[in-house]
PDB file of N, CA and C in Angstrom:
ATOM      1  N   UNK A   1       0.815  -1.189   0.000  1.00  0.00           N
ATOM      2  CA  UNK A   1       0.000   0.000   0.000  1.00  0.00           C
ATOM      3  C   UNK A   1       0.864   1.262   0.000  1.00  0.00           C
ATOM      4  N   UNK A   2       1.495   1.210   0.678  1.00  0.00           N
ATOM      5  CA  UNK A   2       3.081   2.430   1.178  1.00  0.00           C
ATOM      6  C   UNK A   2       3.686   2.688  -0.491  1.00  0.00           C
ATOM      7  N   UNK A   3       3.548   1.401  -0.956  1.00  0.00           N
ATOM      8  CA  UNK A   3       4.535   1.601  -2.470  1.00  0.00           C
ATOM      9  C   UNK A   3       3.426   2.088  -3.540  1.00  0.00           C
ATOM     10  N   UNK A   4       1.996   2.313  -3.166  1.00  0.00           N
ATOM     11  CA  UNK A   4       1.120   2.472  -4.367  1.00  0.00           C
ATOM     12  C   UNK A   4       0.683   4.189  -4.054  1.00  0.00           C
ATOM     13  N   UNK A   5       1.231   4.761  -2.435  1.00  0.00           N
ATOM     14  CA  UNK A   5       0.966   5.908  -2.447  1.00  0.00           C
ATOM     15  C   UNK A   5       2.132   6.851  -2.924  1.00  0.00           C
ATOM     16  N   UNK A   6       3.646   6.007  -2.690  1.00  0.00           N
ATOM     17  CA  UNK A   6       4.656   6.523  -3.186  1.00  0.00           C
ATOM     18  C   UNK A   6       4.419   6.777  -4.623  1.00  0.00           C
ATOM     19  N   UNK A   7       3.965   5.677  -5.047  1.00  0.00           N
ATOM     20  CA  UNK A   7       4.011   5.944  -6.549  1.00  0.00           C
ATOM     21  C   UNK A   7       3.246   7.359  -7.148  1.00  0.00           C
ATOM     22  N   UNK A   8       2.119   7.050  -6.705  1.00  0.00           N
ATOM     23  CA  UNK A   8       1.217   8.215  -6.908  1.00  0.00           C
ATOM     24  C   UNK A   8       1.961   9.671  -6.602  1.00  0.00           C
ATOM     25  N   UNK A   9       2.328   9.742  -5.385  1.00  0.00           N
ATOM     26  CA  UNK A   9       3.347  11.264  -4.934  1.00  0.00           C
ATOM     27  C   UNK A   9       4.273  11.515  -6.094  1.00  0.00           C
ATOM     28  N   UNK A  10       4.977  10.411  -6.490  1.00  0.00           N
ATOM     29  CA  UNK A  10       6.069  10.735  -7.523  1.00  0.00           C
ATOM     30  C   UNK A  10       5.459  11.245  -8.895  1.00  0.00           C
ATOM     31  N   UNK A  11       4.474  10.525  -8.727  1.00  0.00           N
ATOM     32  CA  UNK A  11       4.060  10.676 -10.560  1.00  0.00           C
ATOM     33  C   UNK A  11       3.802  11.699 -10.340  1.00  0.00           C
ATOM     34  N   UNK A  12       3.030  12.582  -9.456  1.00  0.00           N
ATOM     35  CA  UNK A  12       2.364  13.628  -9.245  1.00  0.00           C
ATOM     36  C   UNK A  12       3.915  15.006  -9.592  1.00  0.00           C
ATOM     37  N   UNK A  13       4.396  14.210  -9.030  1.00  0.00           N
ATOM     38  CA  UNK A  13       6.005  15.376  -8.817  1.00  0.00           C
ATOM     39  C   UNK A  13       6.820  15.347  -9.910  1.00  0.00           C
ATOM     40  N   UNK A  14       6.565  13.907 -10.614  1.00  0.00           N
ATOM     41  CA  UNK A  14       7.204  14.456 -11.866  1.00  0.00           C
ATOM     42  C   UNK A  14       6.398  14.786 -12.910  1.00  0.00           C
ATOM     43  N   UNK A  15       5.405  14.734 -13.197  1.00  0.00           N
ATOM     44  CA  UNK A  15       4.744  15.482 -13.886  1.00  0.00           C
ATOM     45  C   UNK A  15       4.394  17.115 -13.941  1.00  0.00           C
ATOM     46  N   UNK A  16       4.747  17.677 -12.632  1.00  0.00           N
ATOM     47  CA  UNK A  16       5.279  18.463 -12.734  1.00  0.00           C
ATOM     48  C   UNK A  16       5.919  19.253 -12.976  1.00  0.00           C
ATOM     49  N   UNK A  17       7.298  18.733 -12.767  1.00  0.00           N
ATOM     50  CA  UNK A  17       8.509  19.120 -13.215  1.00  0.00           C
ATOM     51  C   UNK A  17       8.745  19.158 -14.746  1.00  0.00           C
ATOM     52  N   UNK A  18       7.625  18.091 -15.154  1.00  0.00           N
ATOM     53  CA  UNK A  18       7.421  18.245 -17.270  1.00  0.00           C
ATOM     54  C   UNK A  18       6.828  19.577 -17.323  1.00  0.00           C
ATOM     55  N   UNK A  19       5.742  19.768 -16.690  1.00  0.00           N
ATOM     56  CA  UNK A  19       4.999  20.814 -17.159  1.00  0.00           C
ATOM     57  C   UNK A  19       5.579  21.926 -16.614  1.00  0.00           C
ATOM     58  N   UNK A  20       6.616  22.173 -15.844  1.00  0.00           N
ATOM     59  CA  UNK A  20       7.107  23.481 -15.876  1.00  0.00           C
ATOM     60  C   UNK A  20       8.399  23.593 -17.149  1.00  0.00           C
ATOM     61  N   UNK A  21       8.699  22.618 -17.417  1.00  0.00           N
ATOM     62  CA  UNK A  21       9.499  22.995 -18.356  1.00  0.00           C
ATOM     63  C   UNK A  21       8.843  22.759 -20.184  1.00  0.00           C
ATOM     64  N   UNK A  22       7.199  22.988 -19.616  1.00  0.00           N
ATOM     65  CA  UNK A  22       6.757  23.175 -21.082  1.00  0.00           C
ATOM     66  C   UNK A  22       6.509  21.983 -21.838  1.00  0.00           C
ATOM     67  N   UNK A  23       6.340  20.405 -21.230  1.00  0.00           N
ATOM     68  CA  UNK A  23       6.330  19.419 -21.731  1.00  0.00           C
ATOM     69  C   UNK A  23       4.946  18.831 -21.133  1.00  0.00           C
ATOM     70  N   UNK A  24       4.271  18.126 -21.674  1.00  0.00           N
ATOM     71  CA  UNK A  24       3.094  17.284 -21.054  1.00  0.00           C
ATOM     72  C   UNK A  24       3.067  16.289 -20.138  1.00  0.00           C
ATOM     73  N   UNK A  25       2.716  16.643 -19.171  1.00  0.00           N
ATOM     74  CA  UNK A  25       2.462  15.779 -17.797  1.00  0.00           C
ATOM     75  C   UNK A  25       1.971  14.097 -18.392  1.00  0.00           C
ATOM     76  N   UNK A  26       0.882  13.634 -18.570  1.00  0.00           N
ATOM     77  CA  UNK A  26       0.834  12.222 -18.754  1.00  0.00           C
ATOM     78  C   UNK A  26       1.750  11.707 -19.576  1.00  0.00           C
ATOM     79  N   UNK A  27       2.748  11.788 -20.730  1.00  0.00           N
ATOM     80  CA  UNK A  27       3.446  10.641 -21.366  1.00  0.00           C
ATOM     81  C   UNK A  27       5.134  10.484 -20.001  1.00  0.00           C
ATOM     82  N   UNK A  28       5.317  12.118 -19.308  1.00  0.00           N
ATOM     83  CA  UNK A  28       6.058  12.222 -18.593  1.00  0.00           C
ATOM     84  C   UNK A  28       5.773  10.979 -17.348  1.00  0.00           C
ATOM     85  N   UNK A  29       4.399  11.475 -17.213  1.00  0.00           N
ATOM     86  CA  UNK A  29       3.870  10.212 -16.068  1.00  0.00           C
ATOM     87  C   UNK A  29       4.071   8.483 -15.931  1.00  0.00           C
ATOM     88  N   UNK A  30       3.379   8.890 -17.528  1.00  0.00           N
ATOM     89  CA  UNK A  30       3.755   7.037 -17.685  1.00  0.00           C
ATOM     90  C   UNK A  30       4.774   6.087 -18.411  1.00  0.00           C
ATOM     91  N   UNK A  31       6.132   7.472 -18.691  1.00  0.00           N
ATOM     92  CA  UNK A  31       7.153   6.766 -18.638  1.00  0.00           C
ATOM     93  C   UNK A  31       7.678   6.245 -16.960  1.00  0.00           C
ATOM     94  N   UNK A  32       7.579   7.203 -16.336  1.00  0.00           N
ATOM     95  CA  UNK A  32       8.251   7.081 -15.489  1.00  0.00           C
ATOM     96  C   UNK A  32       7.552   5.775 -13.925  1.00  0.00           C
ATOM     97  N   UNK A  33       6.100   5.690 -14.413  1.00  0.00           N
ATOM     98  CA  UNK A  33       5.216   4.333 -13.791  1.00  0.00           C
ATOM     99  C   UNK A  33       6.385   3.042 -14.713  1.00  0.00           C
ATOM    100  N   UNK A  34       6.464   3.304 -15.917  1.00  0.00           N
ATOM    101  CA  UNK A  34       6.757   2.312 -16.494  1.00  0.00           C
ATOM    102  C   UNK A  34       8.470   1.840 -16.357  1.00  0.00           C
ATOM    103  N   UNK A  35       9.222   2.645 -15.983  1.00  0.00           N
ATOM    104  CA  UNK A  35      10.728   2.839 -15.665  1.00  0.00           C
ATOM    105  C   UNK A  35      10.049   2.306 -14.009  1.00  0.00           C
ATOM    106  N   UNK A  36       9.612   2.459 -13.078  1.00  0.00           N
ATOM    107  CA  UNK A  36       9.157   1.887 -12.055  1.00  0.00           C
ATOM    108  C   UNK A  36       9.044   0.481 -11.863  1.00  0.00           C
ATOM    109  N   UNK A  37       8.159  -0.130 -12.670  1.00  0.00           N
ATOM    110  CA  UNK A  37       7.659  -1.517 -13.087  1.00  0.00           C
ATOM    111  C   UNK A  37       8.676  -1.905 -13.893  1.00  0.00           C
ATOM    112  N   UNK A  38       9.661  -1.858 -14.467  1.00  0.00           N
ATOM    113  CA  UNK A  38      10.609  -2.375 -15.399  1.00  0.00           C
ATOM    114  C   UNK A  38      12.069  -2.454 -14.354  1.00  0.00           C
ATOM    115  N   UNK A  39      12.257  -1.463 -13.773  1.00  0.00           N
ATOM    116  CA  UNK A  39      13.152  -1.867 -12.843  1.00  0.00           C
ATOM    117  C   UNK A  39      12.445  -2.881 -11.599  1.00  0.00           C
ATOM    118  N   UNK A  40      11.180  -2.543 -10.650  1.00  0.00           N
ATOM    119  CA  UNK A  40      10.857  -3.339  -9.487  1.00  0.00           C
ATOM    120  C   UNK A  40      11.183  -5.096 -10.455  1.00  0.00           C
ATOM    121  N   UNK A  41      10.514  -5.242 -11.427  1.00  0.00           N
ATOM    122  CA  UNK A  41      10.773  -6.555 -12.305  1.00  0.00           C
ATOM    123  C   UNK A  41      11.902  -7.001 -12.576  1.00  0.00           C
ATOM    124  N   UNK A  42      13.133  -6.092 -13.308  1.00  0.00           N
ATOM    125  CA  UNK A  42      14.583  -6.888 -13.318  1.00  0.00           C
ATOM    126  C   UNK A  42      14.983  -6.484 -11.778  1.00  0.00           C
ATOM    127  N   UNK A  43      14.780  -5.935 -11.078  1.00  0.00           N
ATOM    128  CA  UNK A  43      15.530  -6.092  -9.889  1.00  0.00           C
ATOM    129  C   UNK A  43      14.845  -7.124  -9.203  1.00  0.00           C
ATOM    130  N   UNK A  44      13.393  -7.359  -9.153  1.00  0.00           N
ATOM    131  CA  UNK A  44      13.150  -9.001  -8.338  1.00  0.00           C
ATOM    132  C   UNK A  44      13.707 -10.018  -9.485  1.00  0.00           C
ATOM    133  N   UNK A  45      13.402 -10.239 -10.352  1.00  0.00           N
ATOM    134  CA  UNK A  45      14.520 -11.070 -11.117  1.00  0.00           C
ATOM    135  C   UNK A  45      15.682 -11.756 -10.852  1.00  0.00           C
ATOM    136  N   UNK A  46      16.347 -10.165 -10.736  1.00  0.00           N
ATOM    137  CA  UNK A  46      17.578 -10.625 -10.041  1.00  0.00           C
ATOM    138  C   UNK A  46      17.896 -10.990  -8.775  1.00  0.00           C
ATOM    139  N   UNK A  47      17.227 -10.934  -7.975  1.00  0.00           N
ATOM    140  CA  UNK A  47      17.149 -11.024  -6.325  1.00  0.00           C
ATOM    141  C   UNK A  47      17.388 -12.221  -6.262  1.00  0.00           C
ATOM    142  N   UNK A  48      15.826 -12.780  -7.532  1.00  0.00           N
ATOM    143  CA  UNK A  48      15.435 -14.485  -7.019  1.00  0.00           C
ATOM    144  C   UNK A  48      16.538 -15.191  -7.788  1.00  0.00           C
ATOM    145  N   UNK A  49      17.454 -14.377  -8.379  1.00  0.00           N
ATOM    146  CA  UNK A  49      17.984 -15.431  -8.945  1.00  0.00           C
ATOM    147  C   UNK A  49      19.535 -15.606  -7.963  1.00  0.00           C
ATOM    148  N   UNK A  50      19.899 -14.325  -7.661  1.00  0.00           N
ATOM    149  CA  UNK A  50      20.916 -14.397  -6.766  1.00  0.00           C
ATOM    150  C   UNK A  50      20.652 -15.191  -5.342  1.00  0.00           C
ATOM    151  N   UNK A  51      19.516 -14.699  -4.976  1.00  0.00           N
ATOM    152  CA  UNK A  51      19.543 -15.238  -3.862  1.00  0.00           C
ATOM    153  C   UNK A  51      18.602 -16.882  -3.608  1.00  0.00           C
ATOM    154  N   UNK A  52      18.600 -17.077  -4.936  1.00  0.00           N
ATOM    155  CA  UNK A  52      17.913 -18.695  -5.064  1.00  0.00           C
ATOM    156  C   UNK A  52      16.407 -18.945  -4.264  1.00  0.00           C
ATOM    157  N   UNK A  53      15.539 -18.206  -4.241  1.00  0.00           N
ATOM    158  CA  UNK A  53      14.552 -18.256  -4.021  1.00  0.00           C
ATOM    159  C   UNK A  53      14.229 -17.365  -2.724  1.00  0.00           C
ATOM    160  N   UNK A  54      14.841 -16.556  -2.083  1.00  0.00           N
ATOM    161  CA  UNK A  54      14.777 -15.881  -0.471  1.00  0.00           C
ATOM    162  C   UNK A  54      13.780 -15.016  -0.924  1.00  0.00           C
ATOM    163  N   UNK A  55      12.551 -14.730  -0.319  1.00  0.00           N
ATOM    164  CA  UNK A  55      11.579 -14.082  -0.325  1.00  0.00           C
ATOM    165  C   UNK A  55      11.920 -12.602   0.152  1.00  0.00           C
ATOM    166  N   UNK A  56      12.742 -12.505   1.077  1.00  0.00           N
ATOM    167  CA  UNK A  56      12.933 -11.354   1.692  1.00  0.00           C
ATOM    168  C   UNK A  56      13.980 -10.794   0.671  1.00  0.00           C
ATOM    169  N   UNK A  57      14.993 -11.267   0.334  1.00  0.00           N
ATOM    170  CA  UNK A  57      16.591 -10.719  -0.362  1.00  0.00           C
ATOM    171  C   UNK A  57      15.597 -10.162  -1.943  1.00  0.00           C
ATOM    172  N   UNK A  58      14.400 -11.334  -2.163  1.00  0.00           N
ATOM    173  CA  UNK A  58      13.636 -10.992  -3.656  1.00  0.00           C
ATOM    174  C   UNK A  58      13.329  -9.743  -3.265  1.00  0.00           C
ATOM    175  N   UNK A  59      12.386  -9.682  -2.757  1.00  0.00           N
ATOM    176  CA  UNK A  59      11.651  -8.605  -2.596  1.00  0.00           C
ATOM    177  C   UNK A  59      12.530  -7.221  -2.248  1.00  0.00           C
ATOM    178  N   UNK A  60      13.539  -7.384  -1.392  1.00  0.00           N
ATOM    179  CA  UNK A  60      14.140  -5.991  -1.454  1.00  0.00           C
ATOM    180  C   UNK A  60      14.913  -5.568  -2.659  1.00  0.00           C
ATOM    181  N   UNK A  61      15.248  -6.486  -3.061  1.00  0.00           N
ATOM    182  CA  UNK A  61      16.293  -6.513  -4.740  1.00  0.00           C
ATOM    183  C   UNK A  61      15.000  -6.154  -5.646  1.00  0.00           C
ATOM    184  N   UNK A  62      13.585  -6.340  -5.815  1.00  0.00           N
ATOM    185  CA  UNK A  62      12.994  -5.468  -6.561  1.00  0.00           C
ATOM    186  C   UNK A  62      12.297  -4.219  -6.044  1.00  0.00           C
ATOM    187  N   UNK A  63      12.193  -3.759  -5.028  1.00  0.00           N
ATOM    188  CA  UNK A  63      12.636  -2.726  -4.274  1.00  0.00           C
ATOM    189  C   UNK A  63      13.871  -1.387  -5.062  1.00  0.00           C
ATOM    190  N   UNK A  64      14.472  -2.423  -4.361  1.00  0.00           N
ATOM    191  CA  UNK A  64      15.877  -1.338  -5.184  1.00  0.00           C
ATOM    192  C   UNK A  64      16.186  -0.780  -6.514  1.00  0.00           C
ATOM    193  N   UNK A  65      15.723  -2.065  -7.239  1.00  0.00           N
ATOM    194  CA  UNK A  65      15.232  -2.075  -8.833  1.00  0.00           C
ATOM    195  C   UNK A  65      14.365  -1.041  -8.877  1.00  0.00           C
ATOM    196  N   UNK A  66      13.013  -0.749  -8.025  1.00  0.00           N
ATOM    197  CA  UNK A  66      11.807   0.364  -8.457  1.00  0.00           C
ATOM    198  C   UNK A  66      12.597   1.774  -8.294  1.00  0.00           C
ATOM    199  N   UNK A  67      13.287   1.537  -7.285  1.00  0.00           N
ATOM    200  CA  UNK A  67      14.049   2.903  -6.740  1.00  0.00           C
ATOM    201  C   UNK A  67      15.070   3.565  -8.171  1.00  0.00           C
ATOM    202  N   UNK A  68      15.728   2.215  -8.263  1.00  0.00           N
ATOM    203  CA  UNK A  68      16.546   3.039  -9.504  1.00  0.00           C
ATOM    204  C   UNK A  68      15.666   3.342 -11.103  1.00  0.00           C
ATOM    205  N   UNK A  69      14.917   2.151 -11.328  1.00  0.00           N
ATOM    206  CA  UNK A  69      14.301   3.034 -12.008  1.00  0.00           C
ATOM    207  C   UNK A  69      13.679   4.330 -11.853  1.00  0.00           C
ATOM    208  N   UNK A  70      13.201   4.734 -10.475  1.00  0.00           N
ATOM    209  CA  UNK A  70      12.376   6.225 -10.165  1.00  0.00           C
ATOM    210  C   UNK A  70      13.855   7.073 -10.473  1.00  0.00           C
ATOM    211  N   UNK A  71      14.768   6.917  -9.920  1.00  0.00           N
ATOM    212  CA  UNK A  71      16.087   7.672 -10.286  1.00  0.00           C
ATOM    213  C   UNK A  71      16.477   8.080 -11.369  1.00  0.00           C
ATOM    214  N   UNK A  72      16.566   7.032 -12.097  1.00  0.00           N
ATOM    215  CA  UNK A  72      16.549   7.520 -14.211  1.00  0.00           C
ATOM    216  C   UNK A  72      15.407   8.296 -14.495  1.00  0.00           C
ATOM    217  N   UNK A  73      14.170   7.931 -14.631  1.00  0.00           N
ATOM    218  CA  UNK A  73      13.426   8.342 -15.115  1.00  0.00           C
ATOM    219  C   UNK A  73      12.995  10.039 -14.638  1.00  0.00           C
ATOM    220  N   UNK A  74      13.314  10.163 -13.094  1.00  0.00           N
ATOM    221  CA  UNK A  74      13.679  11.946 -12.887  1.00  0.00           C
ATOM    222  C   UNK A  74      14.844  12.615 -13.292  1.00  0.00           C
ATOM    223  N   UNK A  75      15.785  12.053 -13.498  1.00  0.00           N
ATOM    224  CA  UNK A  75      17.028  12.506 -14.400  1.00  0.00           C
ATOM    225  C   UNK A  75      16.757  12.683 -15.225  1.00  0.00           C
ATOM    226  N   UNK A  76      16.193  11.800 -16.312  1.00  0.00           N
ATOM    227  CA  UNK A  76      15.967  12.024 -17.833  1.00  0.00           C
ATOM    228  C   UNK A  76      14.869  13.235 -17.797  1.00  0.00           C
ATOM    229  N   UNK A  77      13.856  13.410 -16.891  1.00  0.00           N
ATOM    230  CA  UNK A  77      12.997  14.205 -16.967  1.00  0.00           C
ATOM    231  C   UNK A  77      13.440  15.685 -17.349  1.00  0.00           C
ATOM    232  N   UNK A  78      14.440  15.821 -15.832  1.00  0.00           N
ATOM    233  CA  UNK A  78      14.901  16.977 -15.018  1.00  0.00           C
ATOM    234  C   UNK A  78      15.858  17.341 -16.202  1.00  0.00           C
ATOM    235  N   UNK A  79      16.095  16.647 -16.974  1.00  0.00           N
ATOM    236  CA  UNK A  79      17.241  16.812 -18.045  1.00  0.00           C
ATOM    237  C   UNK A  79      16.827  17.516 -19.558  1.00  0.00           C
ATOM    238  N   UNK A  80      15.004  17.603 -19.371  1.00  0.00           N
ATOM    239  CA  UNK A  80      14.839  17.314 -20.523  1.00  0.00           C
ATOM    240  C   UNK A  80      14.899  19.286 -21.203  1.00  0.00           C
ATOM    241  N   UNK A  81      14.976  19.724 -22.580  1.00  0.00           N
ATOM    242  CA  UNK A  81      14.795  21.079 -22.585  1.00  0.00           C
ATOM    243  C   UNK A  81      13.825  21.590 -22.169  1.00  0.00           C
ATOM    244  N   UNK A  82      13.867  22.799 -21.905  1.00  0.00           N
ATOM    245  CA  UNK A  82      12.788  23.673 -21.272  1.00  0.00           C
ATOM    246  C   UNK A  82      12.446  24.282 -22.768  1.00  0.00           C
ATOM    247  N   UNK A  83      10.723  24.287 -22.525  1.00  0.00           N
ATOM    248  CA  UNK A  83      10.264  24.358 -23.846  1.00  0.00           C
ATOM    249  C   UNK A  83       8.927  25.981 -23.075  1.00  0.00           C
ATOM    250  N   UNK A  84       9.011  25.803 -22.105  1.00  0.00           N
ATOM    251  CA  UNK A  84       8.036  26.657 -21.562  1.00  0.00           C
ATOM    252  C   UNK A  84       8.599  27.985 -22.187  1.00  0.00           C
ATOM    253  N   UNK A  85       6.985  28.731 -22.115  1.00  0.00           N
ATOM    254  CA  UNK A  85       7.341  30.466 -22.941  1.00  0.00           C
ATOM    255  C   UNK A  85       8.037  31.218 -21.322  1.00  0.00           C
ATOM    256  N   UNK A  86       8.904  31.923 -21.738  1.00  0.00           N
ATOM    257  CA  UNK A  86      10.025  32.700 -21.224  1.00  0.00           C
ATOM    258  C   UNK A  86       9.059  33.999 -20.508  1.00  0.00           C
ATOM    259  N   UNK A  87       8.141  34.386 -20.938  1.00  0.00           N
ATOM    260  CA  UNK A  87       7.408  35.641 -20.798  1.00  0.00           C
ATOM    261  C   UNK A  87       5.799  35.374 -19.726  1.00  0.00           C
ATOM    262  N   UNK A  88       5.731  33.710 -19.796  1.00  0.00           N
ATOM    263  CA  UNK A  88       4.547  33.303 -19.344  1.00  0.00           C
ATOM    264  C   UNK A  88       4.863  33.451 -17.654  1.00  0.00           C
ATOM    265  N   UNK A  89       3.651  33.844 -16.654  1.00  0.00           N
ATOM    266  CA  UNK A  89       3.951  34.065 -15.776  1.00  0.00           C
ATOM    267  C   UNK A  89       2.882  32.767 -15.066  1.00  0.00           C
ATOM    268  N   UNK A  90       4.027  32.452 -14.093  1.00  0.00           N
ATOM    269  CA  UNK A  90       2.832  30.657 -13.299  1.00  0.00           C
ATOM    270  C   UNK A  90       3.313  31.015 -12.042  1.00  0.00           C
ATOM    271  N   UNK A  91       1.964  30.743 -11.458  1.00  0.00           N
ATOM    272  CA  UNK A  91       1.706  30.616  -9.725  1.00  0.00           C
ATOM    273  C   UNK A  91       1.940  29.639  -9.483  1.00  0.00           C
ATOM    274  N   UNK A  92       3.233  29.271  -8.551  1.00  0.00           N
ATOM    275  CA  UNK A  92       3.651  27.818  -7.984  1.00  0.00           C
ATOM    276  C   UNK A  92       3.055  27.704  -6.344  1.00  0.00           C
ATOM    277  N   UNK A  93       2.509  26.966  -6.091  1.00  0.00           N
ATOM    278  CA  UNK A  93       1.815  26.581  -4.871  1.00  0.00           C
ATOM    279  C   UNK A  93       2.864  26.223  -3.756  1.00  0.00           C
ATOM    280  N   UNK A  94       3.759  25.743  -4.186  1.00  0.00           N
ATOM    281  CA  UNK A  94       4.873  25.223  -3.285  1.00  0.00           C
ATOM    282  C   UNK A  94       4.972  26.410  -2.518  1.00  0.00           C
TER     283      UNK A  94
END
């Protein structure tokens, strides 16, 4: 449950961070669900395979996997050009 509200906070935050730099929030969103699920998957993968079946070593090894995928996928974001108009004025809530 903890990992389905994280998710949600993040998507929320990086979609953000698209749309201030002038890019569209949902494809931003669901790369970065999908960089989520592609790492939690090769990182349990690899868990179960290193650790030959340990439920606990699995599960944190796709853990770590979700984490680094959330890591790329805000890099690549945070990386991406700023396309927003220069002259446009936005109320940030933060």
């Amino acid at each position: 449950m903890l990992e389905i509200l994280l998710l949600v906070f993040l998507s929320r935050r990086i979609g953000n961070i698209a749309a201030k730099k002038g890019h569209k929030k949902r494809p931003n969103i669901i790369f970065f669900i999908v960089m989520w699920i592609a790492g939690e998957l090769i990182g349990g993968l690899l868990g179960a395979f290193l650790a030959k079946g340990h439920f606990y070593t699995t599960y944190i090894m796709a853990l770590l996997g979700a984490a680094v995928g959330a890591v790329i996928a805000f890099r690549i974001v945070k990386n991406l050009d700023d396309r927003s108009d220069p002259n446009m004025i936005t109320i940030d809530g933060d």
